[in-house]
C-alpha atoms as a PDB file:
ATOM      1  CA  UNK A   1     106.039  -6.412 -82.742  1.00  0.00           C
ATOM      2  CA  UNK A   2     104.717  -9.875 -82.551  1.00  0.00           C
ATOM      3  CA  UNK A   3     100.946  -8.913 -81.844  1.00  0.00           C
ATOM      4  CA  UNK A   4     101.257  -6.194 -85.310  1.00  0.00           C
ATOM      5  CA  UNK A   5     102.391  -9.817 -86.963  1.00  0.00           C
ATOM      6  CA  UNK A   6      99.649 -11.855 -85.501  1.00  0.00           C
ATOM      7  CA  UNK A   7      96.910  -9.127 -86.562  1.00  0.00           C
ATOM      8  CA  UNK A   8      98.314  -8.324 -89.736  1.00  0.00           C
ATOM      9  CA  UNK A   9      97.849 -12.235 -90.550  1.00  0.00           C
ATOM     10  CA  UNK A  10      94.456 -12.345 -89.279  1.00  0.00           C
ATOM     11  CA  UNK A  11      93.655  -9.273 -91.716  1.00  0.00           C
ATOM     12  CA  UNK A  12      94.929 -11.410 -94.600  1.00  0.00           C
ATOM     13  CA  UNK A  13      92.687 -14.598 -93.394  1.00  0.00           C
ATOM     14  CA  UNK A  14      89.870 -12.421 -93.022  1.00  0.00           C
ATOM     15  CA  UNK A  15      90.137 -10.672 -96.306  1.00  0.00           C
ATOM     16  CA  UNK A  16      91.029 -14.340 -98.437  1.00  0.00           C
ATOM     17  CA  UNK A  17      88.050 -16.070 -96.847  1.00  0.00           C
ATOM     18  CA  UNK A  18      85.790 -12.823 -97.771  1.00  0.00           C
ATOM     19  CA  UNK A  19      86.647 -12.630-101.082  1.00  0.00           C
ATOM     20  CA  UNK A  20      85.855 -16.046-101.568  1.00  0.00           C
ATOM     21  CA  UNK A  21      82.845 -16.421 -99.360  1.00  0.00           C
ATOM     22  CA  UNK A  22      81.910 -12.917-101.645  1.00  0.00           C
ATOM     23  CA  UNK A  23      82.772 -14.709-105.125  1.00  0.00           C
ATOM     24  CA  UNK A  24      80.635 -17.931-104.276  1.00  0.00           C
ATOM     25  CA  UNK A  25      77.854 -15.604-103.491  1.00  0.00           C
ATOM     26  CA  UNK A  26      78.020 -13.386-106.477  1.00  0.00           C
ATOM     27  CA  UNK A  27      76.478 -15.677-108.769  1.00  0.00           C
ATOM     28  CA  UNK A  28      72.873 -16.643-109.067  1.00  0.00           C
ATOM     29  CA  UNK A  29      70.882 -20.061-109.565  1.00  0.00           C
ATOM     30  CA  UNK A  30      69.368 -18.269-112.844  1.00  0.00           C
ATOM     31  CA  UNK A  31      72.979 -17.917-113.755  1.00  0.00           C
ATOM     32  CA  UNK A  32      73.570 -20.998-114.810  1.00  0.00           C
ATOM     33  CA  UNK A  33      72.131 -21.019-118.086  1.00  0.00           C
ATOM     34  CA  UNK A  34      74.039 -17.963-119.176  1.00  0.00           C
ATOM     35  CA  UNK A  35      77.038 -18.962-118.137  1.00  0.00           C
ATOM     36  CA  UNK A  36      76.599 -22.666-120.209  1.00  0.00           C
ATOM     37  CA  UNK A  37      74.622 -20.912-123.054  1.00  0.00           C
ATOM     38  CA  UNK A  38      77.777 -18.307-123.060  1.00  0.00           C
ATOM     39  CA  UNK A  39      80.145 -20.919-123.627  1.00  0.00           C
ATOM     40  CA  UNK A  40      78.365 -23.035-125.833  1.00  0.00           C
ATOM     41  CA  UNK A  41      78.279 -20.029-128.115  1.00  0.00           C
ATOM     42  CA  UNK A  42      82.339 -19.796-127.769  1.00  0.00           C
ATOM     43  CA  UNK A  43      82.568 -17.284-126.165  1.00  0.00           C
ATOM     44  CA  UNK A  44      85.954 -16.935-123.886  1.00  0.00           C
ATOM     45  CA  UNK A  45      86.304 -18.428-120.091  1.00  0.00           C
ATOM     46  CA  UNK A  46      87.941 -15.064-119.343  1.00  0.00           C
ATOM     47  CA  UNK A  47      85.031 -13.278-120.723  1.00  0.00           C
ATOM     48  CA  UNK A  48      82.662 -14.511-119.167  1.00  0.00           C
ATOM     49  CA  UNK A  49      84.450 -14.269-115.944  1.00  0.00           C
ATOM     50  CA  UNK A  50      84.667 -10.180-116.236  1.00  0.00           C
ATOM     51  CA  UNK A  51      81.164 -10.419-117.416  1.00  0.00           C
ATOM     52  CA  UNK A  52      79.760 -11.758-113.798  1.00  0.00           C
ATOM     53  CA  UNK A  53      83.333 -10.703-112.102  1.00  0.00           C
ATOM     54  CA  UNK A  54      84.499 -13.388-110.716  1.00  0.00           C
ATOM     55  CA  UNK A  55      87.446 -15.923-111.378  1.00  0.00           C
ATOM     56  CA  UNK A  56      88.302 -18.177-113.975  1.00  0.00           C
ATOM     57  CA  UNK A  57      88.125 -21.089-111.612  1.00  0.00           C
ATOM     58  CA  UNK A  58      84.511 -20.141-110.455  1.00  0.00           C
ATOM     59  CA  UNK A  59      83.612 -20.433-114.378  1.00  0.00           C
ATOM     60  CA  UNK A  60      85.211 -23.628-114.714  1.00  0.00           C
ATOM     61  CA  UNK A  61      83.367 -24.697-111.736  1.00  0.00           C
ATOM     62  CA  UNK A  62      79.737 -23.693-112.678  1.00  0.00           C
ATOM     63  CA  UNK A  63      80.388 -25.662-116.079  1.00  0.00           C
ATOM     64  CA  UNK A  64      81.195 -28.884-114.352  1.00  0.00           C
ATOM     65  CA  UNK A  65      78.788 -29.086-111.531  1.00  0.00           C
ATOM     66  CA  UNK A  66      75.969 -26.990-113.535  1.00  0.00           C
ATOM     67  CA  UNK A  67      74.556 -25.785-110.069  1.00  0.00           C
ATOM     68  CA  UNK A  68      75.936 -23.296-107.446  1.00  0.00           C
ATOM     69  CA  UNK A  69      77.257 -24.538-104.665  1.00  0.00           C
ATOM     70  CA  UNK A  70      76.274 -22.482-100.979  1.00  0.00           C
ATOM     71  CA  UNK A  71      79.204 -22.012 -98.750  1.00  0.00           C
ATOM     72  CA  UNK A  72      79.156 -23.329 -95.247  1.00  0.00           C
ATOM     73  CA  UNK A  73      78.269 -26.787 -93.930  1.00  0.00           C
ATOM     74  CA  UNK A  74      74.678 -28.953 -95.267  1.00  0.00           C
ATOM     75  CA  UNK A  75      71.784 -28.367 -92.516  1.00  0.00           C
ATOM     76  CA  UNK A  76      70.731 -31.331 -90.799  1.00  0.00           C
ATOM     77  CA  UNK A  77      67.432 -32.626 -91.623  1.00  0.00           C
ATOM     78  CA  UNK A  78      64.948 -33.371 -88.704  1.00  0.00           C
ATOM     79  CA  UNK A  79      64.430 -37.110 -88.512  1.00  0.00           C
ATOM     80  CA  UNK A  80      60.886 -37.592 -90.135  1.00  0.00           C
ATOM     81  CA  UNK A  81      59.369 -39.342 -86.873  1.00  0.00           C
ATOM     82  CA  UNK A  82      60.907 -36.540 -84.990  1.00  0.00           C
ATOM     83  CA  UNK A  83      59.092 -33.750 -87.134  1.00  0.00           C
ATOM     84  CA  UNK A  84      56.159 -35.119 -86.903  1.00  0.00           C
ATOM     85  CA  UNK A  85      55.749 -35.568 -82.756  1.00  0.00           C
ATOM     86  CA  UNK A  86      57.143 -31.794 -83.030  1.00  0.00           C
ATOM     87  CA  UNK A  87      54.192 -30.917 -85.379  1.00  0.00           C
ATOM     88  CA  UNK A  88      51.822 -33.041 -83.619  1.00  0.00           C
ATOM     89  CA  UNK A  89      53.022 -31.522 -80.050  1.00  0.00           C
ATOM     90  CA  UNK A  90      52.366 -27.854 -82.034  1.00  0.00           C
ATOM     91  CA  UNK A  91      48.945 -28.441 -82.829  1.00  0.00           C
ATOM     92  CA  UNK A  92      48.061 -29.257 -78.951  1.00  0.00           C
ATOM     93  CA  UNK A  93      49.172 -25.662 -78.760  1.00  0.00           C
ATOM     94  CA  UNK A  94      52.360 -26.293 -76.922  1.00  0.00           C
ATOM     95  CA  UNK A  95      54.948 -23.718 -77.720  1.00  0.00           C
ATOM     96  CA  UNK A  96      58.903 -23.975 -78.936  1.00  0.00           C
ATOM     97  CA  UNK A  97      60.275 -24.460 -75.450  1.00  0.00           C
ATOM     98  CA  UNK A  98      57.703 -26.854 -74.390  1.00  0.00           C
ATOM     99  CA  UNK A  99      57.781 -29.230 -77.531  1.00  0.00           C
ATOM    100  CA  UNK A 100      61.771 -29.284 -76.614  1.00  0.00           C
ATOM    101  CA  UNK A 101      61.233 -30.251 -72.821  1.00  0.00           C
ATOM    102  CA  UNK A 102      58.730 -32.872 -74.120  1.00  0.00           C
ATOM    103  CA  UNK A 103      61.123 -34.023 -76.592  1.00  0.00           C
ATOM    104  CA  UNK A 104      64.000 -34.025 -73.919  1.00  0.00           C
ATOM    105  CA  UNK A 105      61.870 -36.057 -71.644  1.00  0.00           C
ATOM    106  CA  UNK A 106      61.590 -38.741 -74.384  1.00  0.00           C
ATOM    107  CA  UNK A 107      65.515 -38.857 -74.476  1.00  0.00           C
ATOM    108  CA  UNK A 108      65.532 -37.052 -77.954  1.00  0.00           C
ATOM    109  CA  UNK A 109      67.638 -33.964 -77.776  1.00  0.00           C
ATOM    110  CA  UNK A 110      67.185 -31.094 -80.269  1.00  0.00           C
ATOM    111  CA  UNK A 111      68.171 -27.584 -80.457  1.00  0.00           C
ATOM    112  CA  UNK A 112      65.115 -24.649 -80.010  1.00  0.00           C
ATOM    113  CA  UNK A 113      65.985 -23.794 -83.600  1.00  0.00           C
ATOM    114  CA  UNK A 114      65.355 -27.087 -85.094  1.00  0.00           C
ATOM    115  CA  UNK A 115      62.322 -27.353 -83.582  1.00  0.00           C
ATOM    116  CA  UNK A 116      61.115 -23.756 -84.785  1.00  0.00           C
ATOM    117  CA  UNK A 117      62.116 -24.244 -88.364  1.00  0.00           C
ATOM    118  CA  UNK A 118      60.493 -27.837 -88.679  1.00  0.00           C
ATOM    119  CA  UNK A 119      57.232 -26.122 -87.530  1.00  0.00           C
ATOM    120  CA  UNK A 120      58.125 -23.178 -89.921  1.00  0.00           C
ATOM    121  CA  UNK A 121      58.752 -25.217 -92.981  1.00  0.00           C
ATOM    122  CA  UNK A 122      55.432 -27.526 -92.362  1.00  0.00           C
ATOM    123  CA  UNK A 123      53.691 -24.047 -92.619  1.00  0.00           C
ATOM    124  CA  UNK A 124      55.530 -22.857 -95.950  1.00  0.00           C
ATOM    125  CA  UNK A 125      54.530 -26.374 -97.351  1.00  0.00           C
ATOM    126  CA  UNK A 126      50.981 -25.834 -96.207  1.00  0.00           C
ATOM    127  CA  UNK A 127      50.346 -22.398 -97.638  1.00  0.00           C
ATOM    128  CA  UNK A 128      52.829 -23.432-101.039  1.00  0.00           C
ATOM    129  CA  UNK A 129      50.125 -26.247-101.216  1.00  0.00           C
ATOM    130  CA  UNK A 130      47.259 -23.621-100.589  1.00  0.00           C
ATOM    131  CA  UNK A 131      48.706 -20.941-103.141  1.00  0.00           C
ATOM    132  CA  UNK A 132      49.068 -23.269-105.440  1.00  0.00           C
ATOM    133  CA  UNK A 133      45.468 -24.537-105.959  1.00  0.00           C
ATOM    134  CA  UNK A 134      44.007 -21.710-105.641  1.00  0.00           C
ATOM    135  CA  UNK A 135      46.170 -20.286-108.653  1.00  0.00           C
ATOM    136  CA  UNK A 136      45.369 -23.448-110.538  1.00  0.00           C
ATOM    137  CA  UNK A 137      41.521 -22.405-109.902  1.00  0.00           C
ATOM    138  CA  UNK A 138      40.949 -18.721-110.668  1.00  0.00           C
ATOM    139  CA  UNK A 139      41.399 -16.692-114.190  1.00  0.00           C
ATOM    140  CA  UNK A 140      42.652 -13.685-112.511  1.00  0.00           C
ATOM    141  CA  UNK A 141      45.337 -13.997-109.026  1.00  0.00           C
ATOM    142  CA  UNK A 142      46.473 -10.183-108.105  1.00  0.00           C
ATOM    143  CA  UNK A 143      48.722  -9.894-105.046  1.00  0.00           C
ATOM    144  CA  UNK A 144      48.844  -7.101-103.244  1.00  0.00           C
ATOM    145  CA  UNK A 145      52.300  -5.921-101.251  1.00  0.00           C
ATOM    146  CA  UNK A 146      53.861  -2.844 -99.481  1.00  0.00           C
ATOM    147  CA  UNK A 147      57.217  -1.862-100.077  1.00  0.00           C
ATOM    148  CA  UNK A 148      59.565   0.029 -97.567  1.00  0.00           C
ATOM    149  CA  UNK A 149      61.342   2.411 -99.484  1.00  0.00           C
ATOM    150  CA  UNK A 150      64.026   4.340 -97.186  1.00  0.00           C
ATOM    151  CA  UNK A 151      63.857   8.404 -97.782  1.00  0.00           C
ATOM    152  CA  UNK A 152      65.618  11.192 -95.538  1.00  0.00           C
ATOM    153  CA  UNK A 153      65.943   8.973 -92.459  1.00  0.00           C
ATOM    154  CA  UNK A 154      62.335   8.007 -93.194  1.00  0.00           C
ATOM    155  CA  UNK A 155      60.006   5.937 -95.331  1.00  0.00           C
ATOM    156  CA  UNK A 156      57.700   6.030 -98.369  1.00  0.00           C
ATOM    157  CA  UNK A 157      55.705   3.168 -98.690  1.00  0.00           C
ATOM    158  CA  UNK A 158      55.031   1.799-102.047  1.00  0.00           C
ATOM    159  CA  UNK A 159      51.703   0.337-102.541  1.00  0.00           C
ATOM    160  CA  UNK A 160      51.558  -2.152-105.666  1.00  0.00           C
ATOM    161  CA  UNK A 161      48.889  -4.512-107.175  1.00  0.00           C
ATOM    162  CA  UNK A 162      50.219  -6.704-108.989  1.00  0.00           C
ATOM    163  CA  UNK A 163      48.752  -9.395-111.417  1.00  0.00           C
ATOM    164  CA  UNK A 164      50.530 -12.481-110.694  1.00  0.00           C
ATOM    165  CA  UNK A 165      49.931 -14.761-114.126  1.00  0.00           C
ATOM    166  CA  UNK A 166      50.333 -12.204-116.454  1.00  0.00           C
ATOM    167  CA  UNK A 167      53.096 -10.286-114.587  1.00  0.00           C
ATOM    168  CA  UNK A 168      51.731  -6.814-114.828  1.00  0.00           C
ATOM    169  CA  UNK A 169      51.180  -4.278-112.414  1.00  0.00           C
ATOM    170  CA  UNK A 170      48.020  -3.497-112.553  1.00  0.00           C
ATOM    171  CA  UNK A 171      48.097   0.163-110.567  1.00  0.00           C
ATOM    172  CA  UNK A 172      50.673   1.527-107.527  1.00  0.00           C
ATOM    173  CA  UNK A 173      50.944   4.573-105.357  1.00  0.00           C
ATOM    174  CA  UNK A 174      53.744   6.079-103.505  1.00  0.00           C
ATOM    175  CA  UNK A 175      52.846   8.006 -99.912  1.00  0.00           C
ATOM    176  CA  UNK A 176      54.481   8.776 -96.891  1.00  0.00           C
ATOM    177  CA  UNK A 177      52.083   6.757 -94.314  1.00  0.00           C
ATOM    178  CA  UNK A 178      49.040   4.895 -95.941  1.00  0.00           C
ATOM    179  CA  UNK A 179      45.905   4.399 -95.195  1.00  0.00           C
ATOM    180  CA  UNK A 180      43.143   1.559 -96.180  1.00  0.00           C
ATOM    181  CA  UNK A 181      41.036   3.775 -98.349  1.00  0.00           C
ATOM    182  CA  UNK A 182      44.720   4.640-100.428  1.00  0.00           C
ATOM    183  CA  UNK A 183      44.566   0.509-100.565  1.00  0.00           C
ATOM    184  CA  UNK A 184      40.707   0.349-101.947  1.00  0.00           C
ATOM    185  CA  UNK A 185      41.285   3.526-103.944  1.00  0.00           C
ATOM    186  CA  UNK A 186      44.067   2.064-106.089  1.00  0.00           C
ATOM    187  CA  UNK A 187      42.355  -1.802-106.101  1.00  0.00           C
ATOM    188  CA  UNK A 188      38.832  -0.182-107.600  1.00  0.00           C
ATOM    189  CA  UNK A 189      41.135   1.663-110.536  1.00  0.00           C
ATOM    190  CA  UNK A 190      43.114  -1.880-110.933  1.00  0.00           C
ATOM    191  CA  UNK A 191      40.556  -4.191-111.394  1.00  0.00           C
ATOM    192  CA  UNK A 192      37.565  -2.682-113.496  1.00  0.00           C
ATOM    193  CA  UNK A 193      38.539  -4.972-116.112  1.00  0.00           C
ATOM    194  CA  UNK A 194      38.597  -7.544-114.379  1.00  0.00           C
ATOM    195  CA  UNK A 195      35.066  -9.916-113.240  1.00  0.00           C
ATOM    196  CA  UNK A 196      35.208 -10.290-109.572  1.00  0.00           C
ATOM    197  CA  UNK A 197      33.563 -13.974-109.748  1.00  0.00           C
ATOM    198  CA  UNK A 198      36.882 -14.460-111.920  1.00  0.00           C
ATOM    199  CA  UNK A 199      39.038 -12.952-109.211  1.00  0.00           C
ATOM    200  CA  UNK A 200      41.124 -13.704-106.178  1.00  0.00           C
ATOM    201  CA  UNK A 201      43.261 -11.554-104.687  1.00  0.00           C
ATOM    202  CA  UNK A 202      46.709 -12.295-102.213  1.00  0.00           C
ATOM    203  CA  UNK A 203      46.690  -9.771 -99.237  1.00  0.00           C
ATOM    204  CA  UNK A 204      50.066  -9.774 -97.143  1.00  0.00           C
ATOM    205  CA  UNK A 205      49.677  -9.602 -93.315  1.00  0.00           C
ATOM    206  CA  UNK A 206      51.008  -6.215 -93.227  1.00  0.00           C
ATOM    207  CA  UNK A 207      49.822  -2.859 -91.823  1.00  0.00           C
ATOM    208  CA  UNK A 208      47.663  -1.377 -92.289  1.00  0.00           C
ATOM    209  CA  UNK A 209      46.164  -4.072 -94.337  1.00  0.00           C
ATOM    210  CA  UNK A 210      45.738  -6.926 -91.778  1.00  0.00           C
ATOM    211  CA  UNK A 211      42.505  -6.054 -89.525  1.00  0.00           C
ATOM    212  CA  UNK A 212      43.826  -5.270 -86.084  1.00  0.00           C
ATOM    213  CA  UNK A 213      40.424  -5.462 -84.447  1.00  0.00           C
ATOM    214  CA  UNK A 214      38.108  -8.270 -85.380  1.00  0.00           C
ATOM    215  CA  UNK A 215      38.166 -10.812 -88.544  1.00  0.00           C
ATOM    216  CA  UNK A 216      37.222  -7.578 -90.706  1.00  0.00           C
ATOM    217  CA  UNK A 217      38.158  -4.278 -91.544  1.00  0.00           C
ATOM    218  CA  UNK A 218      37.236  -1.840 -94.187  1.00  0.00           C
ATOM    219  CA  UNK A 219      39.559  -3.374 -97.099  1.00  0.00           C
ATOM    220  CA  UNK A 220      37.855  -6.849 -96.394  1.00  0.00           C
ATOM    221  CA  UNK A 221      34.038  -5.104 -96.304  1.00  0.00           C
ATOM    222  CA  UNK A 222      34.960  -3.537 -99.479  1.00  0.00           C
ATOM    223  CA  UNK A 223      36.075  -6.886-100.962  1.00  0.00           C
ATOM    224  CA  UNK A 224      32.945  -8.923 -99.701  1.00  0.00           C
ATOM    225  CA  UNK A 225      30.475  -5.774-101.070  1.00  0.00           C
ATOM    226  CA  UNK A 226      31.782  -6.132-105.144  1.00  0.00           C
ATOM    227  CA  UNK A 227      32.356  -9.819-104.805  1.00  0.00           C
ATOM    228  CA  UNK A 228      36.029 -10.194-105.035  1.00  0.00           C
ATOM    229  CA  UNK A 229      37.741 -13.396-103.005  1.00  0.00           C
ATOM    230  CA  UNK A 230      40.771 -12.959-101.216  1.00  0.00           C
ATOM    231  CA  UNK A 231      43.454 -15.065 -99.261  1.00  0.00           C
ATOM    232  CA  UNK A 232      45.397 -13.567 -96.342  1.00  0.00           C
ATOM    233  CA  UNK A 233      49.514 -14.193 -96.153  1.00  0.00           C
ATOM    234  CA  UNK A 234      51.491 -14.657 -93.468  1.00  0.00           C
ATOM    235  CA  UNK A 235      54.230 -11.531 -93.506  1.00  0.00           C
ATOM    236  CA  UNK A 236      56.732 -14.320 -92.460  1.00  0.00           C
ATOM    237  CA  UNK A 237      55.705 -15.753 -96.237  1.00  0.00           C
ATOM    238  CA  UNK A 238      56.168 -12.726 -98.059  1.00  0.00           C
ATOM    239  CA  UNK A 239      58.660 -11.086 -96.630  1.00  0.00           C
ATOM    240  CA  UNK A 240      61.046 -13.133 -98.980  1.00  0.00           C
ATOM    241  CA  UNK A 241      59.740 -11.750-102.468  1.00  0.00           C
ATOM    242  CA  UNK A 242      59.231  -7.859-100.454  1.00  0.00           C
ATOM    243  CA  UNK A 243      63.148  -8.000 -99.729  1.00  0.00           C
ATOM    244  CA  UNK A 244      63.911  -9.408-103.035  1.00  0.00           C
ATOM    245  CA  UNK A 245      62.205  -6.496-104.941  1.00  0.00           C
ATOM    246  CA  UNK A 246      62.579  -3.809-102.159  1.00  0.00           C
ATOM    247  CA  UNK A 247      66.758  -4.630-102.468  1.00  0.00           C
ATOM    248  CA  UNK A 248      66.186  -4.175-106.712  1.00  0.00           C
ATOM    249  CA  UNK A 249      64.456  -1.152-106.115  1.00  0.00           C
ATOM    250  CA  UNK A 250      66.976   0.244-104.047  1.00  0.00           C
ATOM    251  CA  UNK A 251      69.769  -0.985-106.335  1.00  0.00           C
ATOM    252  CA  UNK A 252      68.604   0.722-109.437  1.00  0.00           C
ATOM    253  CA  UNK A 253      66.922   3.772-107.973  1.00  0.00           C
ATOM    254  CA  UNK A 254      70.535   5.567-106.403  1.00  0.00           C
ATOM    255  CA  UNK A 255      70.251   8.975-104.969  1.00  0.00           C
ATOM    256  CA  UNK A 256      67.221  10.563-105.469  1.00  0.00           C
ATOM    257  CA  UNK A 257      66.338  14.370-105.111  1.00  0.00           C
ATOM    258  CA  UNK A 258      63.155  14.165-104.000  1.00  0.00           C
ATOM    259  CA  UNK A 259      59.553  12.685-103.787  1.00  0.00           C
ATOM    260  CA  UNK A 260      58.660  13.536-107.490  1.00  0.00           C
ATOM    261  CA  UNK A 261      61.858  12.383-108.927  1.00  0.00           C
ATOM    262  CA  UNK A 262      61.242   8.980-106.934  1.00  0.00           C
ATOM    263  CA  UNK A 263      57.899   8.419-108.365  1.00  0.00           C
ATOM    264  CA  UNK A 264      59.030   9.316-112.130  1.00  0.00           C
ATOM    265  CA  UNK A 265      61.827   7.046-111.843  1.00  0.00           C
ATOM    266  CA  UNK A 266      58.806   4.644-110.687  1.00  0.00           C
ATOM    267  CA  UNK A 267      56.499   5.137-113.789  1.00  0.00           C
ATOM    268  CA  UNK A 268      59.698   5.040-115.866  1.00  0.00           C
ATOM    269  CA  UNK A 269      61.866   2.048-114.652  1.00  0.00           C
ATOM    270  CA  UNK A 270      60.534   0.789-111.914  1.00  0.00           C
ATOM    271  CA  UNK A 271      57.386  -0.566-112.879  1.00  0.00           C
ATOM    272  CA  UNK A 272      59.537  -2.574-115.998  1.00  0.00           C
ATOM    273  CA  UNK A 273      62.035  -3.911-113.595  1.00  0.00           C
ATOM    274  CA  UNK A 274      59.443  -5.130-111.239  1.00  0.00           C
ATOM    275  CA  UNK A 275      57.287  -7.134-113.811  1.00  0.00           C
ATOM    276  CA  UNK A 276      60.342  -8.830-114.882  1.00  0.00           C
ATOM    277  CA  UNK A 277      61.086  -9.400-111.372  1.00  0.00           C
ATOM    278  CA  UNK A 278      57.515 -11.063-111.736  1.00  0.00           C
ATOM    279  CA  UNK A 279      59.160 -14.307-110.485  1.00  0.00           C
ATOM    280  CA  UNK A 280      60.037 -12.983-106.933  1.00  0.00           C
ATOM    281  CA  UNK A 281      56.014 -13.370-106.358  1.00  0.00           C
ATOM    282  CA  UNK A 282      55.668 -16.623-107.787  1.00  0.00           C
ATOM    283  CA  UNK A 283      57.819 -17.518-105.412  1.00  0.00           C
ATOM    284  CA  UNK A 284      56.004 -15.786-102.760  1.00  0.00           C
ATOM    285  CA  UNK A 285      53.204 -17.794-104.042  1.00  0.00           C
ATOM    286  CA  UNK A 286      55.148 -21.353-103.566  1.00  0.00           C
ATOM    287  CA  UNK A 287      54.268 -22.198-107.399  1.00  0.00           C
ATOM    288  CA  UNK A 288      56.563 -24.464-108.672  1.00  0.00           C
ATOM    289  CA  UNK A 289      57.469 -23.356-111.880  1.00  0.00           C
ATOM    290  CA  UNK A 290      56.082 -26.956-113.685  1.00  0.00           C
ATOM    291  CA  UNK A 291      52.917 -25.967-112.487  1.00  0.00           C
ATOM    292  CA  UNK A 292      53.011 -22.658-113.590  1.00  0.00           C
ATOM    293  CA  UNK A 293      53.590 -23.535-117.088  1.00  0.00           C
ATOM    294  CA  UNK A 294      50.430 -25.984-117.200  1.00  0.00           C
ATOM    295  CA  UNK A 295      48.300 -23.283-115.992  1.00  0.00           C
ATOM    296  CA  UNK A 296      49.883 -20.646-118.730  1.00  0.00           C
END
């Protein structure tokens, strides 16, 4: 009798603390501005509360703080001297667990984590930094990416090239395994309006794109022959704006029959909701959006 109490309580904790966990993840940064531009336009609290369905309270909250607030406790930074004997210990070529010993030696005691994201976020700054200029420099930045796309217990992978500035994809192709001349086939169709001293192109670190034998393969030959530049990504980089779009994707495309409905619903919908998802590779890019907006 007592242990059906005790578990029926727990139930009730659990299912308070996921509703709210749930509601303070619902909304989005971009958000914001509806919510205040909703309310400066007078519209109702409770409206706009069963427009993004969640409480009252949450509304009232967004108003005052005009940010959204992440649940769970602030990460610690790494002390700055700290992060840098870490990064200076990872370009010796030391790995995770010896930086730590080495840092445990020195009395300094830090988790394996801590160490691994310090060296992980010194990278995203580096290629952000990287991204960025080269944006700044060329007329024409096209990013190509692979998308996942789960189909009868297998997967379909989505193959789009996408011009970053002026948020338009350019050309994409839907197969069941995908090979590099697929990848060439569909660049040569994107890009024939394009002058290849004018153009630089992202390539994610992804098979089959990534040469797994050598510094070349026959995308990069291809490149090299008509003139085109192009700038590898780390998968670890992109795999933020790929989820982002792959989960939108997903979202909006439901049950489908079959192949040939999928790619309709593609050439339809998809390809809209994907240039306005434009941001997700800007992102990917680490262009902040200032900078953006003196390019444009």
């Amino acid at each position: 009798m007592l242990w059906n109490i005790r578990k029926k309580f727990h139930i009730i904790i659990f299912n308070i603390a996921k509703e709210y966990f749930y509601e303070i993840m619902k909304l989005k940064p971009e958000d914001i501005e509806t919510i205040i531009l909703m309310k400066s336009q007078g519209i109702e609290v409770d409206k706009i509360a069963a427009r993004f369905k969640v409480s009252r309270r949450r509304i009232y909250q967004v108003l005052k703080s005009k940010k959204i607030k992440k649940p769970g406790r602030k990460r610690m930074r790494v002390p700055e001297d700290v992060a840098k004997m870490i990064l200076c210990f990872h370009r010796k070529g030391l790995s995770i667990d010896s930086i730590k010993r080495e840092l445990e030696i020195r009395g300094i005691k830090i988790s394996r984590y801590k160490v691994w994201i310090t060296i992980y976020e010194a990278k995203f700054e580096m290629f952000r930094t990287i991204c960025t200029e080269i944006y700044n420099k060329w007329k024409q930045v096209i990013i190509i990416l692979i998308l996942m796309i789960p189909y009868n217990r297998k997967f379909l992978r989505l193959l789009l090239v996408l011009d970053v500035k002026n948020c338009k994809i350019l050309n994409w192709g839907l197969y069941p395994s995908i090979r590099l001349i697929d990848v060439i086939g569909v660049i040569r169709k994107s890009i024939t309006q394009y002058k290849p001293e004018e153009t630089v192109i992202f390539i994610s670190k992804t098979p089959p794109l990534v040469p797994t034998r050598g510094k070349k393969n026959r995308l990069t030959r291809y490149l090299d022959n008509t003139g085109i530049s192009y700038q590898w990504l780390p998968s670890s980089i992109t795999k933020r704006a790929r989820r982002g779009l792959l989960k939108m994707i997903r979202s909006n495309l439901g049950n489908a029959g079959d192949v040939e409905e999928i790619k309709r619903w593609i050439s339809t919908e998809g390809i809209k909701l994907i240039e306005d998802k434009c941001h997700e590779c800007k992102l990917l890019l680490k262009i902040k959006e200032a900078e953006v907006d003196e390019v444009s």
